[in-house]
N, C-alpha and C. Protein backbone atom coordinates (compact mmCIF):
# COMPACT_ATOMS: atom_id res chain seq x y z
N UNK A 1 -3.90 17.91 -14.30
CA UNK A 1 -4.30 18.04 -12.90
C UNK A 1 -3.07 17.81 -12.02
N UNK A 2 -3.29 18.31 -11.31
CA UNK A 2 -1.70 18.59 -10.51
C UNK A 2 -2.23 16.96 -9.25
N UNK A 3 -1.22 16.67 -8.62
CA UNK A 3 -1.22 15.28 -8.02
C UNK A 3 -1.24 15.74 -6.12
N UNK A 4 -1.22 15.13 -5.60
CA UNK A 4 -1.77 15.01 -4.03
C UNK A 4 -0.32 15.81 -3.62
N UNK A 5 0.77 15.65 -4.15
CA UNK A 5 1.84 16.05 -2.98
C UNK A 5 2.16 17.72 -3.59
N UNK A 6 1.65 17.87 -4.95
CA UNK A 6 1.31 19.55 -5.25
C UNK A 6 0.40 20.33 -4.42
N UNK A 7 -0.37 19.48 -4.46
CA UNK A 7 -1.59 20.15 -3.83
C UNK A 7 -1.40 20.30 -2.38
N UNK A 8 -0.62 19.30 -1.81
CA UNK A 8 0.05 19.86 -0.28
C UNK A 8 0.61 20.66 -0.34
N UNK A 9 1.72 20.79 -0.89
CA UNK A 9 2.47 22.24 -1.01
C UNK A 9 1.99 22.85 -1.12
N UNK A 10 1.11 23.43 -2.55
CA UNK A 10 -0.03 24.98 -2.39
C UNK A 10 -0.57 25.00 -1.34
N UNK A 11 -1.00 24.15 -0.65
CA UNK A 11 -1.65 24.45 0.42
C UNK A 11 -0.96 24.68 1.86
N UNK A 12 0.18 24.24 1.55
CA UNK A 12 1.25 24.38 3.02
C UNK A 12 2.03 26.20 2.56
N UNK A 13 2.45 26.06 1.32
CA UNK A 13 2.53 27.70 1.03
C UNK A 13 1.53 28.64 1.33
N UNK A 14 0.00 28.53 0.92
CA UNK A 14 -0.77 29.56 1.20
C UNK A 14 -1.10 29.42 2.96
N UNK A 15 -1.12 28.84 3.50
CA UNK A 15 -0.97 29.03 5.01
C UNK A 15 0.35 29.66 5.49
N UNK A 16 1.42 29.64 5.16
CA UNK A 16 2.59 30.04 5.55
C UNK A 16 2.19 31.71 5.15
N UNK A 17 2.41 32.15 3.52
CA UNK A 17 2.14 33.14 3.21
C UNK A 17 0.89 33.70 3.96
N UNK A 18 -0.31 33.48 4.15
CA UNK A 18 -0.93 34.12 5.23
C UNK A 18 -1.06 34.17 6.51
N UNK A 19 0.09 33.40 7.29
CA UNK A 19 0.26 33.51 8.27
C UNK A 19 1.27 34.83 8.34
N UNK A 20 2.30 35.16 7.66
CA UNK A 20 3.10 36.04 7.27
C UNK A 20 2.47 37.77 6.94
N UNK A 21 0.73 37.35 6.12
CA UNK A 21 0.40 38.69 6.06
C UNK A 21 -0.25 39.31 7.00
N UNK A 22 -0.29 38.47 7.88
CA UNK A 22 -1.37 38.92 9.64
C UNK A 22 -0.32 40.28 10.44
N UNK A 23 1.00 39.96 10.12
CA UNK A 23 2.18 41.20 10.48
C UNK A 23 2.51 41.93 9.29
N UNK A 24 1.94 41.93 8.70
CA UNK A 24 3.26 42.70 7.36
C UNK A 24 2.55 43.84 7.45
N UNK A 25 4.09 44.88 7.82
CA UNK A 25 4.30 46.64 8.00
C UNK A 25 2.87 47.48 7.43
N UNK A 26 2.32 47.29 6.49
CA UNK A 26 1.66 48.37 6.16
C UNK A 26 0.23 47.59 5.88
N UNK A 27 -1.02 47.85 6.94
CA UNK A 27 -1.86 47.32 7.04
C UNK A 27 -3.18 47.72 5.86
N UNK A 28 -2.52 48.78 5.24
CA UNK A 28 -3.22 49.57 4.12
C UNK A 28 -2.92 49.02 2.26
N UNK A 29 -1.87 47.91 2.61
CA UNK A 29 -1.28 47.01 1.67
C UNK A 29 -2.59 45.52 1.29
N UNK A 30 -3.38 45.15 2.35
CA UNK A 30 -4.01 44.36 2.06
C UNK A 30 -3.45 43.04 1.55
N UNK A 31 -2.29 42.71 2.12
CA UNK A 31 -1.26 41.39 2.13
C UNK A 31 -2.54 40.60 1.30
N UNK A 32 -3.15 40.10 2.79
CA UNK A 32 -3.97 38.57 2.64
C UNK A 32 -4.91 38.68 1.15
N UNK A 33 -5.79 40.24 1.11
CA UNK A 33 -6.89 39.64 -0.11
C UNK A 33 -5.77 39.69 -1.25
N UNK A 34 -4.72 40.36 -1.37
CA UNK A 34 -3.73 40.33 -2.79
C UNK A 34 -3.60 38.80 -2.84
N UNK A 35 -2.96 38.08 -1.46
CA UNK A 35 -2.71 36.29 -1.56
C UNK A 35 -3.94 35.57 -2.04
N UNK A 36 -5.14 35.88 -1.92
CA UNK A 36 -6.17 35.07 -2.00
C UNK A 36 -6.64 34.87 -3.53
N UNK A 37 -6.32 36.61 -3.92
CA UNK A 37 -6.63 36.89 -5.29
C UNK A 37 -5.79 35.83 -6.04
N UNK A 38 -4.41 35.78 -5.87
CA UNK A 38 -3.29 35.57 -6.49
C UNK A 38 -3.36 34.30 -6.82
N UNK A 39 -4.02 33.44 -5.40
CA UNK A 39 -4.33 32.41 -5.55
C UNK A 39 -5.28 31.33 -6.16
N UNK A 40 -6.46 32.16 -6.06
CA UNK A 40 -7.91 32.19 -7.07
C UNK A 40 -7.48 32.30 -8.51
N UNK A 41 -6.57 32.73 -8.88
CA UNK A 41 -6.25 33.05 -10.27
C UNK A 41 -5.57 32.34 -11.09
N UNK A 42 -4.88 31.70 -10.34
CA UNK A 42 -4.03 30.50 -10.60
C UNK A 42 -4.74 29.04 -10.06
N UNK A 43 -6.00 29.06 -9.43
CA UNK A 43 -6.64 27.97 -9.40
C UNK A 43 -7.11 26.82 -10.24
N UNK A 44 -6.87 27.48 -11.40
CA UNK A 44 -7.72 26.23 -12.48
C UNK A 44 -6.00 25.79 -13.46
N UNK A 45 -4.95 25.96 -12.99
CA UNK A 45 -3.97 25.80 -13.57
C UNK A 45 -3.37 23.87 -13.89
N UNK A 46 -3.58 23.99 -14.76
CA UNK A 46 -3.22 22.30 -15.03
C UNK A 46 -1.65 21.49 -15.46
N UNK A 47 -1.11 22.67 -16.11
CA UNK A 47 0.37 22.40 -16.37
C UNK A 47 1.59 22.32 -15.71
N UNK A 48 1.81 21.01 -15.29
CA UNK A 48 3.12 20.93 -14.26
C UNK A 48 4.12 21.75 -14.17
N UNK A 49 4.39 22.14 -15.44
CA UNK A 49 5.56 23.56 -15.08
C UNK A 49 4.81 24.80 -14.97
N UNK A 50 3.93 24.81 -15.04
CA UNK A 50 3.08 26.23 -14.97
C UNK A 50 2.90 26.42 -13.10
N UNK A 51 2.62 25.40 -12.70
CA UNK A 51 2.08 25.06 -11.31
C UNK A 51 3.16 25.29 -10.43
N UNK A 52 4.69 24.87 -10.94
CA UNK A 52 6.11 24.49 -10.38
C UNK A 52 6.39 25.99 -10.54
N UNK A 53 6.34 27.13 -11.33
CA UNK A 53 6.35 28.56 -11.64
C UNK A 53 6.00 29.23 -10.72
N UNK A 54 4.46 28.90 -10.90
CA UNK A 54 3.81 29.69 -9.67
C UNK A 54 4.12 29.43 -8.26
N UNK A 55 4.18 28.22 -8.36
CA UNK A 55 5.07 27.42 -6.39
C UNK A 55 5.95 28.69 -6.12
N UNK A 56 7.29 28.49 -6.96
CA UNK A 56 8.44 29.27 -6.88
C UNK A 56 8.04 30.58 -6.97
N UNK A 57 6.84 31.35 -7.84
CA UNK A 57 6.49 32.68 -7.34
C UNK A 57 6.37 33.12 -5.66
N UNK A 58 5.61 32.13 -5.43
CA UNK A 58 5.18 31.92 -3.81
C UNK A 58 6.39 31.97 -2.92
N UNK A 59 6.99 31.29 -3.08
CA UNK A 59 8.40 30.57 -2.27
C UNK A 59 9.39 32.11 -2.20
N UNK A 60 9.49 32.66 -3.45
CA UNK A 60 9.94 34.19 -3.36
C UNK A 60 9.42 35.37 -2.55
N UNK A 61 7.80 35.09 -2.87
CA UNK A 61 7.46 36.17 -1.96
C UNK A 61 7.43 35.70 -1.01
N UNK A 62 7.40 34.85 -0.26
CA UNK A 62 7.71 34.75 1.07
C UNK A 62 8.66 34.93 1.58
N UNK A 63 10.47 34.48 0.92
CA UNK A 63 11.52 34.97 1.63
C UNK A 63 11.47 36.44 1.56
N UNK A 64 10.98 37.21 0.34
CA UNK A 64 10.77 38.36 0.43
C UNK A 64 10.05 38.71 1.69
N UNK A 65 9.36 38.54 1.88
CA UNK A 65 8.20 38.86 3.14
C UNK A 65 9.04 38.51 4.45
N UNK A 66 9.94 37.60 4.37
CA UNK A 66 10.65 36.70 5.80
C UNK A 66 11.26 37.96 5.65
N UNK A 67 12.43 38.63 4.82
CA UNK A 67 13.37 38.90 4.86
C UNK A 67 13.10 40.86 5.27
N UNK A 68 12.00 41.05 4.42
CA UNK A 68 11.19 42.49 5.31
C UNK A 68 11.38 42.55 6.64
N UNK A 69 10.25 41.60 7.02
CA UNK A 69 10.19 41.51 8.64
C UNK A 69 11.60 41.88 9.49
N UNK A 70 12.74 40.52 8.93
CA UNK A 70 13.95 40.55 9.75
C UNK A 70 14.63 42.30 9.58
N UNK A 71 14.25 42.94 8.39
CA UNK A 71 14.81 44.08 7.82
C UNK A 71 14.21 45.38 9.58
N UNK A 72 12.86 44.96 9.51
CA UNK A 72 11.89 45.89 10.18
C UNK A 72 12.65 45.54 11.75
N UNK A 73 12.79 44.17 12.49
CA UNK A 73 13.12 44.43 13.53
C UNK A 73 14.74 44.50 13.78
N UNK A 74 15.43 44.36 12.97
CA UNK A 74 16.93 45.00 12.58
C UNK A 74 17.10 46.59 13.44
N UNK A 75 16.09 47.26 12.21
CA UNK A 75 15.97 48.54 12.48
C UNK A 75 15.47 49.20 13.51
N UNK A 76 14.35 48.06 14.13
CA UNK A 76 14.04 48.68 15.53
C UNK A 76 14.89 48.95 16.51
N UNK A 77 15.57 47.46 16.48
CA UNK A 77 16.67 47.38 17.37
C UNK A 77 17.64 48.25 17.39
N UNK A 78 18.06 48.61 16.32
CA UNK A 78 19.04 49.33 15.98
C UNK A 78 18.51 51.02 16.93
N UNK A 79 17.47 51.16 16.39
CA UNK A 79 16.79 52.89 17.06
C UNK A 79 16.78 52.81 18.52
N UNK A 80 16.07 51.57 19.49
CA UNK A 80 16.34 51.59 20.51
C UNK A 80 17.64 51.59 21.06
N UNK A 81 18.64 50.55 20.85
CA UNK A 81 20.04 50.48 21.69
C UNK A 81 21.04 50.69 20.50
N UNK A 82 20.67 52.17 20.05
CA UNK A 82 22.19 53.45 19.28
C UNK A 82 22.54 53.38 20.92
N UNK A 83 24.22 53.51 21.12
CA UNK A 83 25.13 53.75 22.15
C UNK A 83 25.18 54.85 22.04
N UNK A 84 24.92 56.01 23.20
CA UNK A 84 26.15 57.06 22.92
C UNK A 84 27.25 57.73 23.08
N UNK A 85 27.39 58.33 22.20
CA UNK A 85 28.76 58.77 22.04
C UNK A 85 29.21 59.29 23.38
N UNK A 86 30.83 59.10 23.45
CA UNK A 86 31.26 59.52 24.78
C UNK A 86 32.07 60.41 24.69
């Protein structure tokens, strides 16, 4: 059984991660039920390194997910203020 300060973390990760899928680019992706699934599935998990695995699965897709976003308004920016040529 995983201990009180695991169980904060999963739970401070899956709020982060679905706070993250309320924006993410393609609304036809279904972010949140993939997180919920992901999470349900790994619910009955009892093995401290199994649990510490899955954390760090999480922890990835989220910089992944951080690092999209920053990718997406990069590019916006970029399309609005191109200079032009003189």
């Amino acid at each position: 059984m995983a201990g009180p300060s695991t169980r904060l973390r999963v739970i401070k990760l899956y709020k982060e991660l679905h706070r993250l899928g309320r924006e993410y680019p393609d609304e036809n992706y279904d972010f949140n039920g993939k997180l919920r699934r992901m999470f349900e599935k790994n619910r009955n998990l009892t093995d401290p390194e199994e649990i510490e695995k899955a954390l760090k699965l999480g922890e990835y897709i989220k910089n992944e997910t951080l690092a999209l976003y920053s990718l997406r308004k990069y590019r916006h920016l970029k399309r609005n203020y191109v200079i032009a040529p003189s």
